[in-house]
Protein backbone atom coordinates (compact mmCIF):
# COMPACT_ATOMS: atom_id res chain seq x y z
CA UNK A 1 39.38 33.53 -0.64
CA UNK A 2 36.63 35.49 1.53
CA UNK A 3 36.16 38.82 1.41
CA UNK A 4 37.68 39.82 4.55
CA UNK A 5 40.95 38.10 3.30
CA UNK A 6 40.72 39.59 0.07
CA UNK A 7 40.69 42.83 1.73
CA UNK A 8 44.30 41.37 3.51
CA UNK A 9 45.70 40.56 0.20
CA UNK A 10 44.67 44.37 -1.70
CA UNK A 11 46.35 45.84 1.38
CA UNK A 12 49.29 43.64 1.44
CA UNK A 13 50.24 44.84 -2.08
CA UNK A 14 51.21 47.93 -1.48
CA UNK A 15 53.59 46.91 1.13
CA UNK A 16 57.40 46.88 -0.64
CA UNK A 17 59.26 43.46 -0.76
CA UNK A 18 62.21 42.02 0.16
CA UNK A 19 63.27 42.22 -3.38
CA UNK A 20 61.98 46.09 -3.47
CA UNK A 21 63.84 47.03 -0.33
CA UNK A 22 67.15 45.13 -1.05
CA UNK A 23 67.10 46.94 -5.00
CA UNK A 24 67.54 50.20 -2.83
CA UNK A 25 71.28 51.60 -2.66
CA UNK A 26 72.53 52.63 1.26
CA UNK A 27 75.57 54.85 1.89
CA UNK A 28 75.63 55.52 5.19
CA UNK A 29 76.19 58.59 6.40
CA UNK A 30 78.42 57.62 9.99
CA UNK A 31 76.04 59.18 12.33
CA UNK A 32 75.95 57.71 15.59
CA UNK A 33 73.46 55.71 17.21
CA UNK A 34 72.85 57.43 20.62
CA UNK A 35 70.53 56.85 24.08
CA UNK A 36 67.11 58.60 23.70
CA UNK A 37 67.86 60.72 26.62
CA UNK A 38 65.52 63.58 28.33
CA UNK A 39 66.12 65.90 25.46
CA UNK A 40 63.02 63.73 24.16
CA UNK A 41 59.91 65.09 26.01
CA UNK A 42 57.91 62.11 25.31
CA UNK A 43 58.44 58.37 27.17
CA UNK A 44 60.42 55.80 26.48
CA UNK A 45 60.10 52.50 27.99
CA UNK A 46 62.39 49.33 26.74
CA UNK A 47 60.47 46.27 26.22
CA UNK A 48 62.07 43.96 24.24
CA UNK A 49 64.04 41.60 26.87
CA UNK A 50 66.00 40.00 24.02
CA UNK A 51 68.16 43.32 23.22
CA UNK A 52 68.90 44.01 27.32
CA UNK A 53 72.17 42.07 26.60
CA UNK A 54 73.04 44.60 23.99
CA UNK A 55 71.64 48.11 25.09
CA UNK A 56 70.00 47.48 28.78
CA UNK A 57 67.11 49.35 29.57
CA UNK A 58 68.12 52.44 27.50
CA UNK A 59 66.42 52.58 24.00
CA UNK A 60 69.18 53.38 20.68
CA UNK A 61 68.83 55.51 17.79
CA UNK A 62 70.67 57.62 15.76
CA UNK A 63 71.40 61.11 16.76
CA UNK A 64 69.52 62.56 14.14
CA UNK A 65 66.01 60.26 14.92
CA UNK A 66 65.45 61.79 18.49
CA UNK A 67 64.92 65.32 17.82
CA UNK A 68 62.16 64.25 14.83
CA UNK A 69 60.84 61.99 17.66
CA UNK A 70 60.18 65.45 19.77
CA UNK A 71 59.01 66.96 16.60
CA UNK A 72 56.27 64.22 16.74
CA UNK A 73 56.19 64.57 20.33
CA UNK A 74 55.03 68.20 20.09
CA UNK A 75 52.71 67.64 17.22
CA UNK A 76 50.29 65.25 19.03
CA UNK A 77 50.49 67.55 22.48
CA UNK A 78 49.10 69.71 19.47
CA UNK A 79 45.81 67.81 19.24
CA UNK A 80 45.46 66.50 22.94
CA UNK A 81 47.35 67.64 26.19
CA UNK A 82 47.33 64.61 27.80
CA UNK A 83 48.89 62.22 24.49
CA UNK A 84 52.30 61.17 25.03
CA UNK A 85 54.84 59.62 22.60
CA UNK A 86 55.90 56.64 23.83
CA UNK A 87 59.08 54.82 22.46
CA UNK A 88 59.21 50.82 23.24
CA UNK A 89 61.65 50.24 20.65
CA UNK A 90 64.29 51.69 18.43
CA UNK A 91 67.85 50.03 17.39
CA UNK A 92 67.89 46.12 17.38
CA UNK A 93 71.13 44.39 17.18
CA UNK A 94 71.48 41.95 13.97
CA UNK A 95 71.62 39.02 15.72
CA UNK A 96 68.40 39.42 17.08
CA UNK A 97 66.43 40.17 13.95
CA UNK A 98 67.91 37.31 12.59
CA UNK A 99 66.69 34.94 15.30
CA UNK A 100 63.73 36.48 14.83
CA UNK A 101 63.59 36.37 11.20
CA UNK A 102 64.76 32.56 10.77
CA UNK A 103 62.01 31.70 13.24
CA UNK A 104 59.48 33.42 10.82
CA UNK A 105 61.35 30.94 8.15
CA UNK A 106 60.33 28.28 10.55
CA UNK A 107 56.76 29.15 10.90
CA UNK A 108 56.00 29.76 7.19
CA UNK A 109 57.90 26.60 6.29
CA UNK A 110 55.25 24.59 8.81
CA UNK A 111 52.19 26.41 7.01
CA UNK A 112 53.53 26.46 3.69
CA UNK A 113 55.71 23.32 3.41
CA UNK A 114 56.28 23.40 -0.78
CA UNK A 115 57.94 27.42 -0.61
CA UNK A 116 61.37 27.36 -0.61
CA UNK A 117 63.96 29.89 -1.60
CA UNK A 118 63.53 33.03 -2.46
CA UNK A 119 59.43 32.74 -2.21
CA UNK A 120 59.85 31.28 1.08
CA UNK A 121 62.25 34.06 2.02
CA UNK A 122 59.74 36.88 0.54
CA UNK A 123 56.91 34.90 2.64
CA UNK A 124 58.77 35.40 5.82
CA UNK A 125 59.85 38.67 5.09
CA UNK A 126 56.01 39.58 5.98
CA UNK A 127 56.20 39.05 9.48
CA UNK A 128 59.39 40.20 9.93
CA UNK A 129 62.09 41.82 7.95
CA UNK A 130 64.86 40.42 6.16
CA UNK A 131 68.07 41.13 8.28
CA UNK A 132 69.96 42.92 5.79
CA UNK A 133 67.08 45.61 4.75
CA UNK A 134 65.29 45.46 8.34
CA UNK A 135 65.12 48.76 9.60
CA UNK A 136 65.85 48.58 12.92
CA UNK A 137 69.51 47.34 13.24
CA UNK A 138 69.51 50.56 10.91
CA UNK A 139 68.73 52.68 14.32
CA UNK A 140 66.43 54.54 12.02
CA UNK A 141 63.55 52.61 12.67
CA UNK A 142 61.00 52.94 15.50
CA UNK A 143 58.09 51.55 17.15
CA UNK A 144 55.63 53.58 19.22
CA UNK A 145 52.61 54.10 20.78
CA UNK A 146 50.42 56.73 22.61
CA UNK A 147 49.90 56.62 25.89
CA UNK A 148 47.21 58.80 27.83
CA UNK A 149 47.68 60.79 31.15
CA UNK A 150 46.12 57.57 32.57
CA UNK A 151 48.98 55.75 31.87
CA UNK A 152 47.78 53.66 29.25
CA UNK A 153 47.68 53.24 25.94
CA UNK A 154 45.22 54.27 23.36
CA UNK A 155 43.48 52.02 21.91
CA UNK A 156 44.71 51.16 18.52
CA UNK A 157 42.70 47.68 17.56
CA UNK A 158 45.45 45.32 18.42
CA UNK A 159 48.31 45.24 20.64
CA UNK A 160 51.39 46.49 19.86
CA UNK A 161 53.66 43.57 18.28
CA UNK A 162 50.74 41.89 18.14
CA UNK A 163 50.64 39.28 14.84
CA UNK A 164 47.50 39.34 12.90
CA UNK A 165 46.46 41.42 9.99
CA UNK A 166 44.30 43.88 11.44
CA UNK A 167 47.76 45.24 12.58
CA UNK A 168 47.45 46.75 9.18
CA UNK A 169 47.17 50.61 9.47
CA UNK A 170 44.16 50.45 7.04
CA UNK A 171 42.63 47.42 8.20
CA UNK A 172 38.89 48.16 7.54
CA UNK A 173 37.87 45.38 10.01
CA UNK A 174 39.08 47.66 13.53
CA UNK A 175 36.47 50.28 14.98
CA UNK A 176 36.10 53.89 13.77
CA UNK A 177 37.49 54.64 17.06
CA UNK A 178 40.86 52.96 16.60
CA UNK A 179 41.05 53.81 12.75
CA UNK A 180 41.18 57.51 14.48
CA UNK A 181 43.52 56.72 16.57
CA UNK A 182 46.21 55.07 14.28
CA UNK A 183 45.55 57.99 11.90
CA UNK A 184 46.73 60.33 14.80
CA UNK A 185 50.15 59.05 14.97
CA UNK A 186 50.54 58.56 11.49
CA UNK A 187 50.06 62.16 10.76
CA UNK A 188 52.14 63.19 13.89
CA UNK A 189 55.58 60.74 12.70
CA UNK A 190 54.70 61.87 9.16
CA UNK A 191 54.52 65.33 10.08
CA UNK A 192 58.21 64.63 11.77
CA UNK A 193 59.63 63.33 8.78
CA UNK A 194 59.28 59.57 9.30
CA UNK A 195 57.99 57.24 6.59
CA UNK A 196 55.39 54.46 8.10
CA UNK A 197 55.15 50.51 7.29
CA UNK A 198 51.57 50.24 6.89
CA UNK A 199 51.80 46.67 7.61
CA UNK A 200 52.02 47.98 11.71
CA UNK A 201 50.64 50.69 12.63
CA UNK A 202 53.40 51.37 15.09
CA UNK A 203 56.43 51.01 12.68
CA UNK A 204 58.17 54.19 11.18
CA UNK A 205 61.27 54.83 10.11
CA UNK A 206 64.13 57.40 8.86
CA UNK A 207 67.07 56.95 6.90
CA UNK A 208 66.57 52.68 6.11
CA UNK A 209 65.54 51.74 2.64
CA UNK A 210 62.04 51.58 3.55
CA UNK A 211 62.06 55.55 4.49
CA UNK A 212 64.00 56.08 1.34
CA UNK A 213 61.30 54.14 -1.07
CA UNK A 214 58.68 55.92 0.62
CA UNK A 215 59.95 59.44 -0.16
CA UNK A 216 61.49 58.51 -3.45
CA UNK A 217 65.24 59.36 -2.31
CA UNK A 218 68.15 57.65 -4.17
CA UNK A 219 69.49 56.26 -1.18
CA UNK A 220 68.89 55.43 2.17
CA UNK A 221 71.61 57.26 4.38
CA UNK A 222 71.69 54.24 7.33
CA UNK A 223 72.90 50.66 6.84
CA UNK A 224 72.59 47.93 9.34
CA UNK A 225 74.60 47.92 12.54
CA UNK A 226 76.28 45.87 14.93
CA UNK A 227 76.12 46.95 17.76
CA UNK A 228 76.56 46.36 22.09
CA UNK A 229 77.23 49.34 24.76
CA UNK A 230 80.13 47.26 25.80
CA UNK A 231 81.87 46.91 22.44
CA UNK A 232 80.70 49.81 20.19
CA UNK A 233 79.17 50.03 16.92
CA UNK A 234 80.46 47.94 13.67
CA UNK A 235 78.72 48.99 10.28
CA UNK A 236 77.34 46.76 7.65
CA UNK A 237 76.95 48.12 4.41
CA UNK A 238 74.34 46.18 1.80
């Protein structure tokens, strides 16, 4: 192993498991998932085409998540004028993490033929999350970005979504610049009460297991949802 993928590995270790996540107990607490609406003074733009069958070009969450997401909002306006929040993704329905997740199973299976099981399902679980501890069929989980009075995004290192390791908020391989930048919206959705996946530097969440490790709570308060505009939400508890 090089150094530059040792560095990977150190950081990788301190991001919880499948095994961590599904060892934490969920009662949820019924609260509904909602449309971020203009009572968020940030943006919100809808960019996954897989969940316009479910939610259209409106962006889910629950009730509770879009006030905190002004609360972050107002913090970066804090530290420059022309920063917005912008939302590209919030609740995803369960069927489309797990299409997502078994063709992570797919990919690691064609790099790593001998894993099987739960290793191969822990391997996976990497790129994308287990369906039943994923955050965002929680509604509690986010992904954002900041976008400048320009119209475009800061500069962060990588794309958003984009799949390589110097996603990692810590990466020490990005520019000073960039580490700066990813810092400023950490602090902001901390400062808001959301708990970050380091592994993306445009991942946080409230209320999912992951927020409830992160803040040592007993519980998370959301569990996994299905749910369409046209049929209403059904809840999964884990």
């Amino acid at each position: 192993m090089n150094t530059q993928d040792a560095c990977y590995a150190a950081l990788e270790r301190h991001f919880l498991t499948y095994t961590e996540l599904a060892a934490v107990p969920v009662e949820d607490n019924d609260e509904p998932l909602i449309a971020i609406g203009p009572e968020f003074s940030g943006k919100v733009l809808a960019v996954d085409s897989t969940m316009k069958v479910h939610t259209g070009d409106q962006i889910f969450v629950r009730s509770r998540v879009v006030p905190m997401l002004d609360v972050a909002q107002r913090a970066l306006r804090e530290i420059a004028q022309d920063y917005d929040l912008e939302v590209v993704c919030g609740y995803r329905h369960l069927d489309v993490q797990r299409q997502q997740f078994q063709e992570q199973i797919q990919h690691v299976q064609q790099r790593t033929p001998s894993l099987s099981g739960e290793a191969l399902k822990e391997a996976a679980h990497r790129f994308s999350a287990v369906p039943e501890v994923a955050g965002h069929p929680t509604g509690g989980a986010v992904d954002v970005r900041i976008i400048q009075s320009n119209g475009q995004a800061l500069a962060m290192g990588t794309e958003l979504g984009e799949d390589c390791p110097d996603t990692y908020v810590f990466s020490p391989f990005i520019k000073r610049e960039h580490w700066r930048n990813r810092q400023t919206l950490r602090f902001c959705m901390l400062r808001a009460g959301f708990a970050p996946f380091d592994g993306e530097w445009w991942h946080f969440s409230f209320g999912d297991r992951e927020w409830a490790r992160y803040f040592d709570k007993d519980r998370a308060i959301y569990s996994q949802l299905s749910f369409s505009m046209d049929k209403g939400p059904e809840t999964t508890s884990r």
